[in-house]
N, C-alpha and C. Protein backbone atom coordinates (compact mmCIF):
# COMPACT_ATOMS: atom_id res chain seq x y z
N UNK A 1 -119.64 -30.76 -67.94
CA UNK A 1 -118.84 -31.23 -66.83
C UNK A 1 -117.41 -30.67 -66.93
N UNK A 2 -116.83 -30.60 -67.96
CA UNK A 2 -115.35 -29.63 -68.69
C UNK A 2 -115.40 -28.63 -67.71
N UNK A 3 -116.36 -27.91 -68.19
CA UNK A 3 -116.72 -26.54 -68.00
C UNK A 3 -116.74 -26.08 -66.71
N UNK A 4 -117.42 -27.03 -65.81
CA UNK A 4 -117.80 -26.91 -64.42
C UNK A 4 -116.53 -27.15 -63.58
N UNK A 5 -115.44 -27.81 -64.28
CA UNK A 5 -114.11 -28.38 -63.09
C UNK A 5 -113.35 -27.72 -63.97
N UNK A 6 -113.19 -27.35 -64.87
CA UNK A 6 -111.90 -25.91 -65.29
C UNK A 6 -112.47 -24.64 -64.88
N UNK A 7 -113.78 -24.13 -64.24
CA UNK A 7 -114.25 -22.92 -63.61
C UNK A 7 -113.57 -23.13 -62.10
N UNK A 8 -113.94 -24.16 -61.63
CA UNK A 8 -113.44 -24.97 -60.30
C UNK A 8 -112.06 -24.30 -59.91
N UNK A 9 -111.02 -24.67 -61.18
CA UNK A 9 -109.45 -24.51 -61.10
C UNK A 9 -109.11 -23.37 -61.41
N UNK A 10 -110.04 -22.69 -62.26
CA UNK A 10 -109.41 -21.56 -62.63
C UNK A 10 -110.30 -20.55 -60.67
N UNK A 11 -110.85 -20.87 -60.25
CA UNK A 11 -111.27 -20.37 -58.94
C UNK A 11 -110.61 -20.54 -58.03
N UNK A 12 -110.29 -21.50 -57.76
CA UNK A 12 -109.01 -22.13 -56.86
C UNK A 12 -107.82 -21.48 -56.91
N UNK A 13 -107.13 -21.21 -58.07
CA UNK A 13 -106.02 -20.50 -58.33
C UNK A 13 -106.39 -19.16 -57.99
N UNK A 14 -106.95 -18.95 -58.21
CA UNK A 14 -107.71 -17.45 -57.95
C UNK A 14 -107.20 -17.45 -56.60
N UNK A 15 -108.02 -18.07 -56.03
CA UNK A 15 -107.92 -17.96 -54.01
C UNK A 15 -106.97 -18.19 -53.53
N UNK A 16 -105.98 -19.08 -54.24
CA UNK A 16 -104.78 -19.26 -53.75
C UNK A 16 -103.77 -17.81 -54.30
N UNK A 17 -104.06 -17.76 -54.97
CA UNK A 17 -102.95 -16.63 -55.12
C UNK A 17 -103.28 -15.30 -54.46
N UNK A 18 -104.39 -14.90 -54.49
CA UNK A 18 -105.06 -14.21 -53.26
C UNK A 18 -104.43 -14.40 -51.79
N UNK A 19 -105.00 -15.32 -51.52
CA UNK A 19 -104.01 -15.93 -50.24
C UNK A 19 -102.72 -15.63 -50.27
N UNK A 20 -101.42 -16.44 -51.15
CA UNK A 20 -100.20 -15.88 -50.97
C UNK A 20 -100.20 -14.62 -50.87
N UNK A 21 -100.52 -13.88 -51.31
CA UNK A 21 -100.76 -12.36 -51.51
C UNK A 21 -101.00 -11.61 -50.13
N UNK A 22 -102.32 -12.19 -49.45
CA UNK A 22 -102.13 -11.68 -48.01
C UNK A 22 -101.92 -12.19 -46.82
N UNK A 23 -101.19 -13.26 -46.91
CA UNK A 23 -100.31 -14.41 -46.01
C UNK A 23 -99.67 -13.29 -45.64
N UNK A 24 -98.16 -12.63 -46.08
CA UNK A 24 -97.56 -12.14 -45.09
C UNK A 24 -97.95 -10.88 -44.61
N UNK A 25 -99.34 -10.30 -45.28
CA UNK A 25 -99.29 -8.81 -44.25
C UNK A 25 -100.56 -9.43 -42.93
N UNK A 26 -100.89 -11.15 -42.79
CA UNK A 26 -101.73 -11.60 -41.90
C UNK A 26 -100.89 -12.17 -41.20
N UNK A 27 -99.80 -12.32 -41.54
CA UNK A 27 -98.54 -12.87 -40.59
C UNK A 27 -98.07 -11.66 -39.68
N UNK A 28 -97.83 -10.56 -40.31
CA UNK A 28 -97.45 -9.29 -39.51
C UNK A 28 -97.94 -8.66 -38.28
N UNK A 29 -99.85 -8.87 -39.11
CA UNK A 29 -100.12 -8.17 -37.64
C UNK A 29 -100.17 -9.43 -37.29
N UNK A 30 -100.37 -10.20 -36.91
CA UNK A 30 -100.18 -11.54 -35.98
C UNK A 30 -99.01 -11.23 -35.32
N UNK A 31 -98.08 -10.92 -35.60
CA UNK A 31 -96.67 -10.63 -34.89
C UNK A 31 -97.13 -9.01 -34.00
N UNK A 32 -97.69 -8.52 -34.56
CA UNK A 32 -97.95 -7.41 -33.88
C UNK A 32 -98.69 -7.39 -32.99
N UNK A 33 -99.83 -7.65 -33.02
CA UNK A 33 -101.03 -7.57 -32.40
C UNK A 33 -101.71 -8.68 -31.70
N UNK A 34 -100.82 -9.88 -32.07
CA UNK A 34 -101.59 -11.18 -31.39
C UNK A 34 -100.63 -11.43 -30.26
N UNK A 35 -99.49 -11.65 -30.59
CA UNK A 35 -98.06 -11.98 -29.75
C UNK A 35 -98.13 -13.91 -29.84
N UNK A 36 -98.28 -14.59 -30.55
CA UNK A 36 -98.21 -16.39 -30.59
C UNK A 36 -98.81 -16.76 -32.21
N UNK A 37 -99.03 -17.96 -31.84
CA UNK A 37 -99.33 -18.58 -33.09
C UNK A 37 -100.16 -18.05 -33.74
N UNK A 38 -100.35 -18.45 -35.03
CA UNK A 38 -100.79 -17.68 -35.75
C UNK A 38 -101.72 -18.54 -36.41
N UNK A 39 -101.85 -19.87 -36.14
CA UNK A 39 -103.56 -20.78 -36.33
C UNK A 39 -103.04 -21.50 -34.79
N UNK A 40 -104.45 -22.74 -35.11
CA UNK A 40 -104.84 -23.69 -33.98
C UNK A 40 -105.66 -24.45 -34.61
N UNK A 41 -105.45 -25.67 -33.91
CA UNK A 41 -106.26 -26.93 -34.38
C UNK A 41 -107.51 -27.37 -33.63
N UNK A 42 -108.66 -27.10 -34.26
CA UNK A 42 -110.17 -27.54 -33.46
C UNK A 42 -110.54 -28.87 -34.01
N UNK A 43 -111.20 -29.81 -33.29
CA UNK A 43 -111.29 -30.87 -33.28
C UNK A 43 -112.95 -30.02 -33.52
N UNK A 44 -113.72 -31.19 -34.65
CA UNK A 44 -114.60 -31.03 -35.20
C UNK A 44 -115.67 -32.43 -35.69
N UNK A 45 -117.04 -32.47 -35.83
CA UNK A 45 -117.75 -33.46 -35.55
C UNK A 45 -118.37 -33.37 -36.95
N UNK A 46 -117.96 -34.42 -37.88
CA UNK A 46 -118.50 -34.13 -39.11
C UNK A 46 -119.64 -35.06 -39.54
N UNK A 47 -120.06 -35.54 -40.98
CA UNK A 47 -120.95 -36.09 -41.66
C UNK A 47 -121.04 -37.95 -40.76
N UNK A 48 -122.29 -38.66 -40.10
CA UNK A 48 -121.90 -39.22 -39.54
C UNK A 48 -121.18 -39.40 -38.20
N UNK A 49 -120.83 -38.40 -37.61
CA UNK A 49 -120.45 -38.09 -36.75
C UNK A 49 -118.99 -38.43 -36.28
N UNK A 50 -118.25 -38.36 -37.49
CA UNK A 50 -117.06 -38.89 -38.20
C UNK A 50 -116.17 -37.47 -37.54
N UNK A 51 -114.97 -37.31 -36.52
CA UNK A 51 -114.44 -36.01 -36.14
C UNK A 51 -113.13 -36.03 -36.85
N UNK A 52 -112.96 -34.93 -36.75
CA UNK A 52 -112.07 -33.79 -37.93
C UNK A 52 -111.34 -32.93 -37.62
N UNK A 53 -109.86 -32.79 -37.68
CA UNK A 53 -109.46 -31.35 -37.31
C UNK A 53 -109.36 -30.51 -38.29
N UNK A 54 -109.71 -29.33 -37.76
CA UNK A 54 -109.65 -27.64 -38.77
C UNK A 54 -109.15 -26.82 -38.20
N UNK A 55 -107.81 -26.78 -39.42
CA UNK A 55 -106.84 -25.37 -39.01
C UNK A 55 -107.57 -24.17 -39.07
N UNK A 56 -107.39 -22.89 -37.71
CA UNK A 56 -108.19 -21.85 -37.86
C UNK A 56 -106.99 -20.68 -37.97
N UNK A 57 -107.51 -19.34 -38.14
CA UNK A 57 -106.83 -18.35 -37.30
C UNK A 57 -106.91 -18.16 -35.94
N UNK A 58 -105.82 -18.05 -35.05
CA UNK A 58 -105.82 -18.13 -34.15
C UNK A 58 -106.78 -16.02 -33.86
N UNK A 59 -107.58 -15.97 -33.13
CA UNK A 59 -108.24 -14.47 -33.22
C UNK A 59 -108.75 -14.15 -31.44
N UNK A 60 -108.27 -15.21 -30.54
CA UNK A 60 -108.50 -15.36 -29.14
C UNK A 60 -107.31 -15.73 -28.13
N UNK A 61 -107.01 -15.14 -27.04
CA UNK A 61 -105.90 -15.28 -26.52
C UNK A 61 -105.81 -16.82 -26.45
N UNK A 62 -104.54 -17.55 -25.80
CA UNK A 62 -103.85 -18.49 -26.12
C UNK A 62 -105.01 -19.33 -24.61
N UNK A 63 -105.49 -20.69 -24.76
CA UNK A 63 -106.18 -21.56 -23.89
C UNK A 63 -107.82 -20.27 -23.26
N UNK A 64 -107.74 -19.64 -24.37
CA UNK A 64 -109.55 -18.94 -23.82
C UNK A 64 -110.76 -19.78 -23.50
N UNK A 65 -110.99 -21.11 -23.80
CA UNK A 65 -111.94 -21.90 -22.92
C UNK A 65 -110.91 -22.98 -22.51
N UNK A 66 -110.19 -22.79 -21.25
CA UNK A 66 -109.32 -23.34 -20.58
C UNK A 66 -110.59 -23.62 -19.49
N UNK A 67 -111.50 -22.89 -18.96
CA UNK A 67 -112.61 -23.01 -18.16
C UNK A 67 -114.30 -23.06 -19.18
N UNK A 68 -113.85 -24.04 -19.80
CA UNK A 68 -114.97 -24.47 -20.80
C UNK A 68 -115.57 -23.74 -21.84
N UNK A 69 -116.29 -24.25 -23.12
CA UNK A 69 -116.42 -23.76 -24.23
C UNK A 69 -117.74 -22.64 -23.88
N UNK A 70 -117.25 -21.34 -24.28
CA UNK A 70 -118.45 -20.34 -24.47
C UNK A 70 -118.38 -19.25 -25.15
N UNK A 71 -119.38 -18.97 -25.43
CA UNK A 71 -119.99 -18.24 -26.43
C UNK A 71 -119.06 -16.93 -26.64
N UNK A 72 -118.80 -16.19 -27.86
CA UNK A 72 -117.89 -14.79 -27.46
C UNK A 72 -119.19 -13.90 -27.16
N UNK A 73 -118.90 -13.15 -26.69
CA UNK A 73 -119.43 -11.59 -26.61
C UNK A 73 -119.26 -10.50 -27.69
N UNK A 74 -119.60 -8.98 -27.21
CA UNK A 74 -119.52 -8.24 -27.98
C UNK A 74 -117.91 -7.92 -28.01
N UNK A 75 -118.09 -7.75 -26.56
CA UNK A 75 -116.88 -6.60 -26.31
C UNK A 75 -115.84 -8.34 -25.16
N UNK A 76 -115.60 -9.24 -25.22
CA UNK A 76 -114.99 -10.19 -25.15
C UNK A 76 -113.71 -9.78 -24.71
N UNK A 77 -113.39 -10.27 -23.82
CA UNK A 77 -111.71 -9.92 -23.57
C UNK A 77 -110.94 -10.62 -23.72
N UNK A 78 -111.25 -12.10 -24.21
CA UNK A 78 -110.11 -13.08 -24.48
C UNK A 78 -110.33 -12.84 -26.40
N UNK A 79 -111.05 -11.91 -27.08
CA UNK A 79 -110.84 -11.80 -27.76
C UNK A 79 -109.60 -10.59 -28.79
N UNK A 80 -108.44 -10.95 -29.37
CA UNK A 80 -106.89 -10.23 -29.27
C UNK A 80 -107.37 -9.07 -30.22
N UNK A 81 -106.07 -7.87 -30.33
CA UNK A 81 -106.38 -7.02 -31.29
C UNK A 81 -106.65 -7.59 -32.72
N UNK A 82 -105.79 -8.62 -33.20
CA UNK A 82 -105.67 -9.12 -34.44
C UNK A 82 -107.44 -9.60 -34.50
N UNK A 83 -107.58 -10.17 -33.44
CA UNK A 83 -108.89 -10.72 -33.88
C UNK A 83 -110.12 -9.35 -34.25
N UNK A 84 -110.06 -8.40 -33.71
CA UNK A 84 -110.92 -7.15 -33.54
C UNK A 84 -110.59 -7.13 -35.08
N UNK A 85 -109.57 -7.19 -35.16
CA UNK A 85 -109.41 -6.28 -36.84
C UNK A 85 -109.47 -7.12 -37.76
N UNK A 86 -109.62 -8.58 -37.86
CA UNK A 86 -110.17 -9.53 -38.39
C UNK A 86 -111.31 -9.87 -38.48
N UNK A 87 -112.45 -9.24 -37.32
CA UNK A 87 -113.89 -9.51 -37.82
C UNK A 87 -113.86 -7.56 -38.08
N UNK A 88 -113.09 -6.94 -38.17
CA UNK A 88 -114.18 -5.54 -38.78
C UNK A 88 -113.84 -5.70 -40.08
N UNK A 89 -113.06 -6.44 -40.40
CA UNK A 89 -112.53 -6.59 -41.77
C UNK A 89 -113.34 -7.90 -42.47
N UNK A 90 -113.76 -8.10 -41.91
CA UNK A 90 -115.11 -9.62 -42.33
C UNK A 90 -114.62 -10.71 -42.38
N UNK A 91 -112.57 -10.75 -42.33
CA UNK A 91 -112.18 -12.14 -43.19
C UNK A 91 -112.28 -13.44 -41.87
N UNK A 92 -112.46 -12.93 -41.11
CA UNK A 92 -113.20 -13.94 -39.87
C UNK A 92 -113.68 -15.34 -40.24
């Protein structure tokens, strides 16, 4: 059990410092390529049916199901440059 929650922390730190690491060049193109915020808050339906908000990257223009929730496409147009280069890059 040691073993299993100091692998845990030493993983965690891992990802977090990872993260700081590419926080500001994901802040950049966000400034570049998105033009607004840079997450958003989705309201989410969890265990129990207990709801939840989850901070995302913002990767779709600003109110894109303003005319109700649907599906993206391939080629999507409310989907931004930042977002294009966020799923060819997988971190989506």
């Amino acid at each position: 059990m040691f073993v299993n929650r100091s692998m845990d922390i030493v993983f965690s730190l891992i990802g977090i410092t990872i993260g700081i690491i590419l926080l500001p060049i994901i802040l950049l193109g966000n400034l570049i390529a998105n033009r607004g915020p840079l997450f958003y808050l989705q309201e989410r339906i969890g265990l129990y049916g207990i709801s939840f908000k989850i901070i995302k990257f913002r990767t779709m223009i600003k109110n894109a199901e303003s005319e109700g929730m649907q599906w993206a496409s391939k080629d999507d147009f409310r989907v931004t440059l930042f977002g294009r280069i966020m799923r060819n890059l997988r971190i989506d």
